[in-house]
PDB file of N, CA and C in Angstrom:
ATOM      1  N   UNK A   1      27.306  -5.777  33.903  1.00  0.00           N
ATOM      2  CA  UNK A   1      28.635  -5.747  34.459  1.00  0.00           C
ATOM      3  C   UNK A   1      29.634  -5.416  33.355  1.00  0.00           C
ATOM      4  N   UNK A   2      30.726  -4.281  33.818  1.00  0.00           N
ATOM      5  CA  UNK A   2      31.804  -3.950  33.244  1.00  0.00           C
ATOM      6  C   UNK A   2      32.752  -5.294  32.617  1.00  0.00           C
ATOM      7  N   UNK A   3      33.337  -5.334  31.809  1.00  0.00           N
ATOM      8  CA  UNK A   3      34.169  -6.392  31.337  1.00  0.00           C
ATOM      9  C   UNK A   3      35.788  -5.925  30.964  1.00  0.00           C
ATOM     10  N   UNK A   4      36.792  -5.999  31.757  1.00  0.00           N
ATOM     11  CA  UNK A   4      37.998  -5.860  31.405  1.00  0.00           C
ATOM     12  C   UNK A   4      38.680  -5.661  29.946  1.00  0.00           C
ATOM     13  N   UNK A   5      38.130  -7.217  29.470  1.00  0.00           N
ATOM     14  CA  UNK A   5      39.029  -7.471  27.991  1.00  0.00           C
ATOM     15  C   UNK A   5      38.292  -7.615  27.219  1.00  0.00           C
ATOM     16  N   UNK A   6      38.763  -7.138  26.051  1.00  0.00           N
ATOM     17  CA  UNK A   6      37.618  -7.816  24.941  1.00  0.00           C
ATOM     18  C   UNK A   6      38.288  -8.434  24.062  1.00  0.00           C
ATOM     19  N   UNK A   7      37.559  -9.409  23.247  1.00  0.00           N
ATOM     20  CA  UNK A   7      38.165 -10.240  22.531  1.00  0.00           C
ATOM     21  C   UNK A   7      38.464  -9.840  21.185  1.00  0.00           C
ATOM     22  N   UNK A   8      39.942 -10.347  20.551  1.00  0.00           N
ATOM     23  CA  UNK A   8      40.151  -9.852  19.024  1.00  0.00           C
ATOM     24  C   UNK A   8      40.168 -10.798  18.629  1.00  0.00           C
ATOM     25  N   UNK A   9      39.710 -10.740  17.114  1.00  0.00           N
ATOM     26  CA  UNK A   9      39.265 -12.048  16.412  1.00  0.00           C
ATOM     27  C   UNK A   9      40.473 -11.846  15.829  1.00  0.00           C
ATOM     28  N   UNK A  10      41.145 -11.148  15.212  1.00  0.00           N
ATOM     29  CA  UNK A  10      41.961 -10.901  14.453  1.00  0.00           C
ATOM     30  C   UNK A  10      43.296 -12.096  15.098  1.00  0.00           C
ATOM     31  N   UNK A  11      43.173 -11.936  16.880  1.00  0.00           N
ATOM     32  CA  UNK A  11      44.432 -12.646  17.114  1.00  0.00           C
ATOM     33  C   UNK A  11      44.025 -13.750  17.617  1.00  0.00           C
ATOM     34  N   UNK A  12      42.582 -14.624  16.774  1.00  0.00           N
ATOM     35  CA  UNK A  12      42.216 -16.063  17.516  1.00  0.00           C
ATOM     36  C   UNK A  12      41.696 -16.545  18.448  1.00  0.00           C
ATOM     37  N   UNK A  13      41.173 -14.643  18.683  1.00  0.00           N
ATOM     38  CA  UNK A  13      40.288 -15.279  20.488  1.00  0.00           C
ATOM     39  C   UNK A  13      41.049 -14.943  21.919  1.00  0.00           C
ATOM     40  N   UNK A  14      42.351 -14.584  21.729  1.00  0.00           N
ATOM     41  CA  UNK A  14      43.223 -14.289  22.539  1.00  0.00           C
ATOM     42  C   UNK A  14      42.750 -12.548  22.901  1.00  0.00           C
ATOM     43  N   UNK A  15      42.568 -12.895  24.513  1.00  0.00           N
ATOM     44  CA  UNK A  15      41.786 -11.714  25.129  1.00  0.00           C
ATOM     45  C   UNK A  15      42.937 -10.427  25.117  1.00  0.00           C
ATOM     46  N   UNK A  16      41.952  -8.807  24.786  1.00  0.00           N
ATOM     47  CA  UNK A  16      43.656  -8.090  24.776  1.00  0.00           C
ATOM     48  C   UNK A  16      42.469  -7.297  25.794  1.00  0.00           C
ATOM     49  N   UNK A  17      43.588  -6.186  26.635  1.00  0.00           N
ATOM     50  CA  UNK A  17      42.524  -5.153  27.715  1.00  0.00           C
ATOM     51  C   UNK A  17      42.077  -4.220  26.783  1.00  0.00           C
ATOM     52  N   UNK A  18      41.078  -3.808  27.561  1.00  0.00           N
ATOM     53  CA  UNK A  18      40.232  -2.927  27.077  1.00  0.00           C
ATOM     54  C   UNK A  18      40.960  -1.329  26.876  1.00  0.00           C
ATOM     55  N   UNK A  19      42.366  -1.302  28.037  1.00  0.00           N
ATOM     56  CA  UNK A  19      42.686  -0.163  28.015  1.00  0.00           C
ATOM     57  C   UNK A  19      43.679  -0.419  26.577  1.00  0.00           C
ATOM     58  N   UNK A  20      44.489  -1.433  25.719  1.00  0.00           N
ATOM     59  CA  UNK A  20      44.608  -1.660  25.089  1.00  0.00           C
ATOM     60  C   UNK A  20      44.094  -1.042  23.823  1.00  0.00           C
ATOM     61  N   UNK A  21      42.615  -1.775  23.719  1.00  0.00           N
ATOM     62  CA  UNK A  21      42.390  -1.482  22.310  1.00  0.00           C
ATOM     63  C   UNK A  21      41.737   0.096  22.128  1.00  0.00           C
ATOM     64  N   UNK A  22      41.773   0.924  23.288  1.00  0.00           N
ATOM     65  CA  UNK A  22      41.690   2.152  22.991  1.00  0.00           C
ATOM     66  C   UNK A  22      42.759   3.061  23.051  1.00  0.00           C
ATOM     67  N   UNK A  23      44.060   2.596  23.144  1.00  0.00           N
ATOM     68  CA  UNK A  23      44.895   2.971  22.548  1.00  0.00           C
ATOM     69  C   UNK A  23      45.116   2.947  21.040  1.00  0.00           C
ATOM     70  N   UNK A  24      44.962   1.728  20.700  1.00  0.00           N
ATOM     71  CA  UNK A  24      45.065   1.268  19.610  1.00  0.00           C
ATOM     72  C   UNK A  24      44.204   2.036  18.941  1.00  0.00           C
ATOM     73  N   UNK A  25      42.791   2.270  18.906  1.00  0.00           N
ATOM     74  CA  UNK A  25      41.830   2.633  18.138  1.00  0.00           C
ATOM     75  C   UNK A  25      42.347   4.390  18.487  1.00  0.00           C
ATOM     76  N   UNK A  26      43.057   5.072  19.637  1.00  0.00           N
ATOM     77  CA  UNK A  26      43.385   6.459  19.325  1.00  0.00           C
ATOM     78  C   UNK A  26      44.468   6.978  18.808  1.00  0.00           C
ATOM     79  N   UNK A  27      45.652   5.624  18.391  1.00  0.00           N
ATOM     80  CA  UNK A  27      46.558   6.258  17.871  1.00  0.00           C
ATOM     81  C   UNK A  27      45.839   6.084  16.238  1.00  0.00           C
ATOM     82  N   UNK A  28      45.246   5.183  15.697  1.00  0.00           N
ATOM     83  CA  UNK A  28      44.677   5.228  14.267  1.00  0.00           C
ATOM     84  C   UNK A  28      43.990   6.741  14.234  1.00  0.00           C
ATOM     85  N   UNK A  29      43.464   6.861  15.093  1.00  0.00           N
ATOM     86  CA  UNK A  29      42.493   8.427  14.515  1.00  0.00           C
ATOM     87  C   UNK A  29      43.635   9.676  14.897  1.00  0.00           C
ATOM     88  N   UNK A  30      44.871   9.775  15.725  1.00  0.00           N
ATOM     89  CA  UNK A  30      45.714  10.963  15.633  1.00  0.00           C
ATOM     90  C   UNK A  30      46.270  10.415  14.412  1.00  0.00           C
ATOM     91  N   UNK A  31      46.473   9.076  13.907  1.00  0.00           N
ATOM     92  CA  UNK A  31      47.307   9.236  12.351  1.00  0.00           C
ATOM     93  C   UNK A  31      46.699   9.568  10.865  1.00  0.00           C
ATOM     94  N   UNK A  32      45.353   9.737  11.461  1.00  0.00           N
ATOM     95  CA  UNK A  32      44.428  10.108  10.250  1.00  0.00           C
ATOM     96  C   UNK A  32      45.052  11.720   9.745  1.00  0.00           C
ATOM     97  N   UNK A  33      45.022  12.422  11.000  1.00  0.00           N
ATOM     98  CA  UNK A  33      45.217  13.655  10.816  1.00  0.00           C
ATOM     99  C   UNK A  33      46.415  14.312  11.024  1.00  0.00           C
ATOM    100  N   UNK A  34      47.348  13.252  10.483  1.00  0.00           N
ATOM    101  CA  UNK A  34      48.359  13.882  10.608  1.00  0.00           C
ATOM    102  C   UNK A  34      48.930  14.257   8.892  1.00  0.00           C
ATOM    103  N   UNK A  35      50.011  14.816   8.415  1.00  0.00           N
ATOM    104  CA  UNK A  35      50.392  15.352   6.864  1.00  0.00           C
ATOM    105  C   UNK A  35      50.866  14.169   6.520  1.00  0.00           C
ATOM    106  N   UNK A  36      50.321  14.212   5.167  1.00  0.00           N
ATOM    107  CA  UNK A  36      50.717  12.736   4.369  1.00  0.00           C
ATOM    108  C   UNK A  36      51.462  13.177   3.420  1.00  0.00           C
ATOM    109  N   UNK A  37      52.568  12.506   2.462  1.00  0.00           N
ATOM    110  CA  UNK A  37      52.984  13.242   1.599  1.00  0.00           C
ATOM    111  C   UNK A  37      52.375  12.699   0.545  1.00  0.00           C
ATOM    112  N   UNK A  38      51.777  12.997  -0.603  1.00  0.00           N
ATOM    113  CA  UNK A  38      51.084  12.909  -2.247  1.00  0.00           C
ATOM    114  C   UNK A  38      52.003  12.079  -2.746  1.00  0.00           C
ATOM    115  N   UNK A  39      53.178  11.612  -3.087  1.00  0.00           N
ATOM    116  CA  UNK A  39      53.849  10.978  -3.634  1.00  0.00           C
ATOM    117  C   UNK A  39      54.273   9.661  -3.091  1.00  0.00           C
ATOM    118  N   UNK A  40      54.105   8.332  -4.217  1.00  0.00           N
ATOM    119  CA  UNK A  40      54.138   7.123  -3.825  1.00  0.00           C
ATOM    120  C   UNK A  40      55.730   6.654  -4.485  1.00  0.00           C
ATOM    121  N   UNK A  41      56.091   5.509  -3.815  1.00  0.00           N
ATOM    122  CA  UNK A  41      57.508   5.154  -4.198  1.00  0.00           C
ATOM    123  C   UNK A  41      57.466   4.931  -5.893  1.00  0.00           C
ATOM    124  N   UNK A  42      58.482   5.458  -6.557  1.00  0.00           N
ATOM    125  CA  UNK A  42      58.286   4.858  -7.911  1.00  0.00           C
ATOM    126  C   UNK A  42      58.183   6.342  -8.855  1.00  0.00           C
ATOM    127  N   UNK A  43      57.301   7.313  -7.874  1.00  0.00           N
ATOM    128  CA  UNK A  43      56.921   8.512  -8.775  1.00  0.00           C
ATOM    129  C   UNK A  43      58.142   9.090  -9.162  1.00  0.00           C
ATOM    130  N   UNK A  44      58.074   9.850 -10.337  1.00  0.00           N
ATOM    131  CA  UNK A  44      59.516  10.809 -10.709  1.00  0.00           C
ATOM    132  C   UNK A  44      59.138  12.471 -10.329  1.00  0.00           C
ATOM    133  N   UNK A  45      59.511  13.179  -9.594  1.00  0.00           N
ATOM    134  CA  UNK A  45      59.502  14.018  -8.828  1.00  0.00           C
ATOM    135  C   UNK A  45      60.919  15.050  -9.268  1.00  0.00           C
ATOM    136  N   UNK A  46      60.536  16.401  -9.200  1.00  0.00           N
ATOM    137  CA  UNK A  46      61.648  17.609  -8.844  1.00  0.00           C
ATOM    138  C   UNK A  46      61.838  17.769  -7.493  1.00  0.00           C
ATOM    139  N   UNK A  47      63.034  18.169  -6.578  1.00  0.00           N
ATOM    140  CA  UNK A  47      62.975  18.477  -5.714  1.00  0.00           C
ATOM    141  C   UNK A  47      63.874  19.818  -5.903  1.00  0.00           C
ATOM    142  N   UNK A  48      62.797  21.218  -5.099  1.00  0.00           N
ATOM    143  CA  UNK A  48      64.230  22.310  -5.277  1.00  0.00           C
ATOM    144  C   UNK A  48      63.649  22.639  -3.790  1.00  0.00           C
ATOM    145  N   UNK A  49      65.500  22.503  -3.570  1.00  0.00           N
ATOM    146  CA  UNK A  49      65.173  23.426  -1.996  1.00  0.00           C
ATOM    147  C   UNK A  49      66.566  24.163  -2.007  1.00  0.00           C
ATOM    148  N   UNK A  50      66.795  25.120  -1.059  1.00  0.00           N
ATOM    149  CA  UNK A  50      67.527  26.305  -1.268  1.00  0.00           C
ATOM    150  C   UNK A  50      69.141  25.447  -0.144  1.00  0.00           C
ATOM    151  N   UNK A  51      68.398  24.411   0.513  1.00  0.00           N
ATOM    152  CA  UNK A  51      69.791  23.983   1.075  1.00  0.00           C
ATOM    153  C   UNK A  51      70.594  22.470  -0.224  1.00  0.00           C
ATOM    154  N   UNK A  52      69.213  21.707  -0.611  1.00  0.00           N
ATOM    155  CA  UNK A  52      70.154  20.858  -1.076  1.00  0.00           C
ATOM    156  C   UNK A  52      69.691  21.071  -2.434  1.00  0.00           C
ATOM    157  N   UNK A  53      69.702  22.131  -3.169  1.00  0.00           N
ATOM    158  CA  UNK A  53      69.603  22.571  -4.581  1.00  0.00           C
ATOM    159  C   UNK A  53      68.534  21.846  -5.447  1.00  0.00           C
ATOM    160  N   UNK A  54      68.023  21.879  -6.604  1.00  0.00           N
ATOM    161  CA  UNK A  54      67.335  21.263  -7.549  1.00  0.00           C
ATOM    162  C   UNK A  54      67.931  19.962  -7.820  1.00  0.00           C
ATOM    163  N   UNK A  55      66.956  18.872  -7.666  1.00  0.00           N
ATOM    164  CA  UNK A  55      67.362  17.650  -8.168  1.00  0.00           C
ATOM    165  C   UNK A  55      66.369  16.690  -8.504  1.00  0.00           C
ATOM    166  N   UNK A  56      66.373  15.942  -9.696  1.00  0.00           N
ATOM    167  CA  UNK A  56      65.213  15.224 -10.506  1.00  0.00           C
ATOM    168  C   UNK A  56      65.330  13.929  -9.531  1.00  0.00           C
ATOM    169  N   UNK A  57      64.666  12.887  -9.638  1.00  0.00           N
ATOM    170  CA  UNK A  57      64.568  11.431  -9.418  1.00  0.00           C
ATOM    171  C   UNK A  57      63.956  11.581  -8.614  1.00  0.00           C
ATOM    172  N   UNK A  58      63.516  10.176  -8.668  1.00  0.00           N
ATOM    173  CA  UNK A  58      62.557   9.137  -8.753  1.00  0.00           C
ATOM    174  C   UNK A  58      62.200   8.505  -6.921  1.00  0.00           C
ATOM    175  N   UNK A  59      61.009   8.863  -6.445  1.00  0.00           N
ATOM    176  CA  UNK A  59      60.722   8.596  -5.293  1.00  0.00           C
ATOM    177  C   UNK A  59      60.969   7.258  -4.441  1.00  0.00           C
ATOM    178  N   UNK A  60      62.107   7.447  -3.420  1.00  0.00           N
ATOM    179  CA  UNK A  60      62.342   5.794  -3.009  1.00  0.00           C
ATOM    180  C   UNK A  60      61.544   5.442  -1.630  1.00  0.00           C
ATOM    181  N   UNK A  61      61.273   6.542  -1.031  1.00  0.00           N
ATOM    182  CA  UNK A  61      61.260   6.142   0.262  1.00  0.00           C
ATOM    183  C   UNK A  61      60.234   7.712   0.731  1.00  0.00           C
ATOM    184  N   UNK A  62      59.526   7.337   2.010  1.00  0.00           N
ATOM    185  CA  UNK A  62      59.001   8.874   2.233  1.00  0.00           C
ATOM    186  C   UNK A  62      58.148   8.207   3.723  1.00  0.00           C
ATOM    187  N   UNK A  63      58.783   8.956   4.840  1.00  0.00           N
ATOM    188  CA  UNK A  63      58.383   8.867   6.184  1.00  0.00           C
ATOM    189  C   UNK A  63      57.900  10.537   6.729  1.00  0.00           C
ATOM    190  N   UNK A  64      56.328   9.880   6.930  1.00  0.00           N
ATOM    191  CA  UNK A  64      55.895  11.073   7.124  1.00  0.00           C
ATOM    192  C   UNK A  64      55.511  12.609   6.345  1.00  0.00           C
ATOM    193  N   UNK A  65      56.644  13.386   6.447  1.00  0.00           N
ATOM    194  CA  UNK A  65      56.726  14.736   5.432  1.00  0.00           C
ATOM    195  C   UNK A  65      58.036  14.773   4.309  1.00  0.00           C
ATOM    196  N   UNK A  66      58.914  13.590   5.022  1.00  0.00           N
ATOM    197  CA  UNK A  66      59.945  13.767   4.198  1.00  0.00           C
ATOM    198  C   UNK A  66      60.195  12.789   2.945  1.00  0.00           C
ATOM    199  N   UNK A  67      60.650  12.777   1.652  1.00  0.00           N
ATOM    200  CA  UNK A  67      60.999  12.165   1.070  1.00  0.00           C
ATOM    201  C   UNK A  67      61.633  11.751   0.213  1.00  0.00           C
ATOM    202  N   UNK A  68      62.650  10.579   0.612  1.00  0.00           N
ATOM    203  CA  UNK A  68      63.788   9.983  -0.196  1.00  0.00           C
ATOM    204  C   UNK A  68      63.593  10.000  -1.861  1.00  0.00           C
ATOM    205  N   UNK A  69      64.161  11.469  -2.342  1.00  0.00           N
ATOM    206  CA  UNK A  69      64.676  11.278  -3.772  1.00  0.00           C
ATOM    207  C   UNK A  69      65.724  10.543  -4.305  1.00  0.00           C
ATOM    208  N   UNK A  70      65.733   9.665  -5.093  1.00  0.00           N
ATOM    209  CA  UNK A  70      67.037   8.764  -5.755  1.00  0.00           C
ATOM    210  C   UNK A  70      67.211   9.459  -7.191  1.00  0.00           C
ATOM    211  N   UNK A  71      68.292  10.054  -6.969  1.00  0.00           N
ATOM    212  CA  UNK A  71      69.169  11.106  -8.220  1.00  0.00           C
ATOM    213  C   UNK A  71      70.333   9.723  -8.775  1.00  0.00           C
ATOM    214  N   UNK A  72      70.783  10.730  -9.560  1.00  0.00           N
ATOM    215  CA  UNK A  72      72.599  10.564 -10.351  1.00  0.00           C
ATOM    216  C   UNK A  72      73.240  10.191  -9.363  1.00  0.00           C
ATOM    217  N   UNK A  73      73.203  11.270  -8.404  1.00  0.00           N
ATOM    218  CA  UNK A  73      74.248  11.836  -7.302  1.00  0.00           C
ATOM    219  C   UNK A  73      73.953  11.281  -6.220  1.00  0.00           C
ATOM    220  N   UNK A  74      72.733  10.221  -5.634  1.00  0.00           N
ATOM    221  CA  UNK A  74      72.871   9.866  -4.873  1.00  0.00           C
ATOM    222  C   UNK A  74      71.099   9.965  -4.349  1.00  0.00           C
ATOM    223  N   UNK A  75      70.543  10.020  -3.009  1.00  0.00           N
ATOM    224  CA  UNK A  75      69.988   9.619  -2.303  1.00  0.00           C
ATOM    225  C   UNK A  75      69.609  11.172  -1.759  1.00  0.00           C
ATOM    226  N   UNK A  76      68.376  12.006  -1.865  1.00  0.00           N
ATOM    227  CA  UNK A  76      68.276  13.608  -0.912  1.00  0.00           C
ATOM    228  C   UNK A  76      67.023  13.258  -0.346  1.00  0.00           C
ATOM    229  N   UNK A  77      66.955  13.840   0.916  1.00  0.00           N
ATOM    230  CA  UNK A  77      65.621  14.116   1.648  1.00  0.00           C
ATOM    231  C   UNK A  77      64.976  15.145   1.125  1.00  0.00           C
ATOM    232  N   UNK A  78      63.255  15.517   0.962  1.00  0.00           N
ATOM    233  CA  UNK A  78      63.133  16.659   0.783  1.00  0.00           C
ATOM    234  C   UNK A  78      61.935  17.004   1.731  1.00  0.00           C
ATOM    235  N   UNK A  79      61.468  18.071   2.095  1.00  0.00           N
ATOM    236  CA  UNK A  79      60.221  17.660   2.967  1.00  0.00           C
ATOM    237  C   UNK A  79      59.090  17.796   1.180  1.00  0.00           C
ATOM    238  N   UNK A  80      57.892  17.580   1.586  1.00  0.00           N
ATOM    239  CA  UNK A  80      57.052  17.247   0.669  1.00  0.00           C
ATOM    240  C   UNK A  80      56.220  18.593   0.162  1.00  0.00           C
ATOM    241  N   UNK A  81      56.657  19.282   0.764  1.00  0.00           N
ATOM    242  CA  UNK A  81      55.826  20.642   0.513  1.00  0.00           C
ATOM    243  C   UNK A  81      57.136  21.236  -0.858  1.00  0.00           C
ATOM    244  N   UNK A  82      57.639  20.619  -1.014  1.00  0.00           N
ATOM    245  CA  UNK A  82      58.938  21.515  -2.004  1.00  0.00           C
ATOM    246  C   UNK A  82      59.072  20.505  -3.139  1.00  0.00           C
ATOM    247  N   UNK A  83      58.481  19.483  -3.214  1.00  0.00           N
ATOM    248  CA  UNK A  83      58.538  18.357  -4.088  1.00  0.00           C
ATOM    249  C   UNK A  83      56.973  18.681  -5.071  1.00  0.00           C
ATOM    250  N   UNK A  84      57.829  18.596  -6.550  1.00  0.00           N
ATOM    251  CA  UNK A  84      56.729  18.973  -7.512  1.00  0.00           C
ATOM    252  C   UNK A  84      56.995  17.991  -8.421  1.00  0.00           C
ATOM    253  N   UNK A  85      55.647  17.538  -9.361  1.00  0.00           N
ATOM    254  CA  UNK A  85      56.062  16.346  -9.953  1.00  0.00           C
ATOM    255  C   UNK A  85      56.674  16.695 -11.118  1.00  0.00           C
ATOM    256  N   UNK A  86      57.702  15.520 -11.910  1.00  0.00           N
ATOM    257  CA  UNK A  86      58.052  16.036 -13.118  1.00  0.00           C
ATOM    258  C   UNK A  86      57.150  16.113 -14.247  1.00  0.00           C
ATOM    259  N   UNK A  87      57.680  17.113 -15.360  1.00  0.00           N
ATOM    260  CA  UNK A  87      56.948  17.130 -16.555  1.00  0.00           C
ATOM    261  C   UNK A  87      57.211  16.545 -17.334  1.00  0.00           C
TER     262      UNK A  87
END
């Protein structure tokens, strides 16, 4: 016999549905394959892009493709494909 719920140990035994944890288990495998960016908070990074110009500092933040450079001047997004590390 089919069984509705299955149990997670993780939450103490507390039954979750079955349609549940295959959500759960298919959004982990679409986030496998999705673009990661190479750079971790902390790294010191160039960013040149043709809208918000060349700018040095230091990686704060990065969702997805984009990521929060912390300059002189402030705070730039860059996407990650234009971000090269410094020398």
């Amino acid at each position: 016999m089919v069984r509705n719920e299955l149990e997670d140990l993780s939450t103490l035994g507390r039954p979750i549905s079955f349609g549940a944890a295959v959500a759960r288990t298919w959004g982990k495998v679409q986030n496998s394959f999705r673009p990661r960016s190479p750079y971790r908070a902390g790294d010191a990074v160039v960013g040149d892009d043709p809208f918000n110009g060349r700018r040095e500092g230091v990686v704060v933040s990065h969702r997805g493709t984009s990521v929060g450079i912390h300059t002189a001047h402030g705070v730039f997004f860059y996407d990650h494909r234009v971000v090269k590390p410094h020398d």
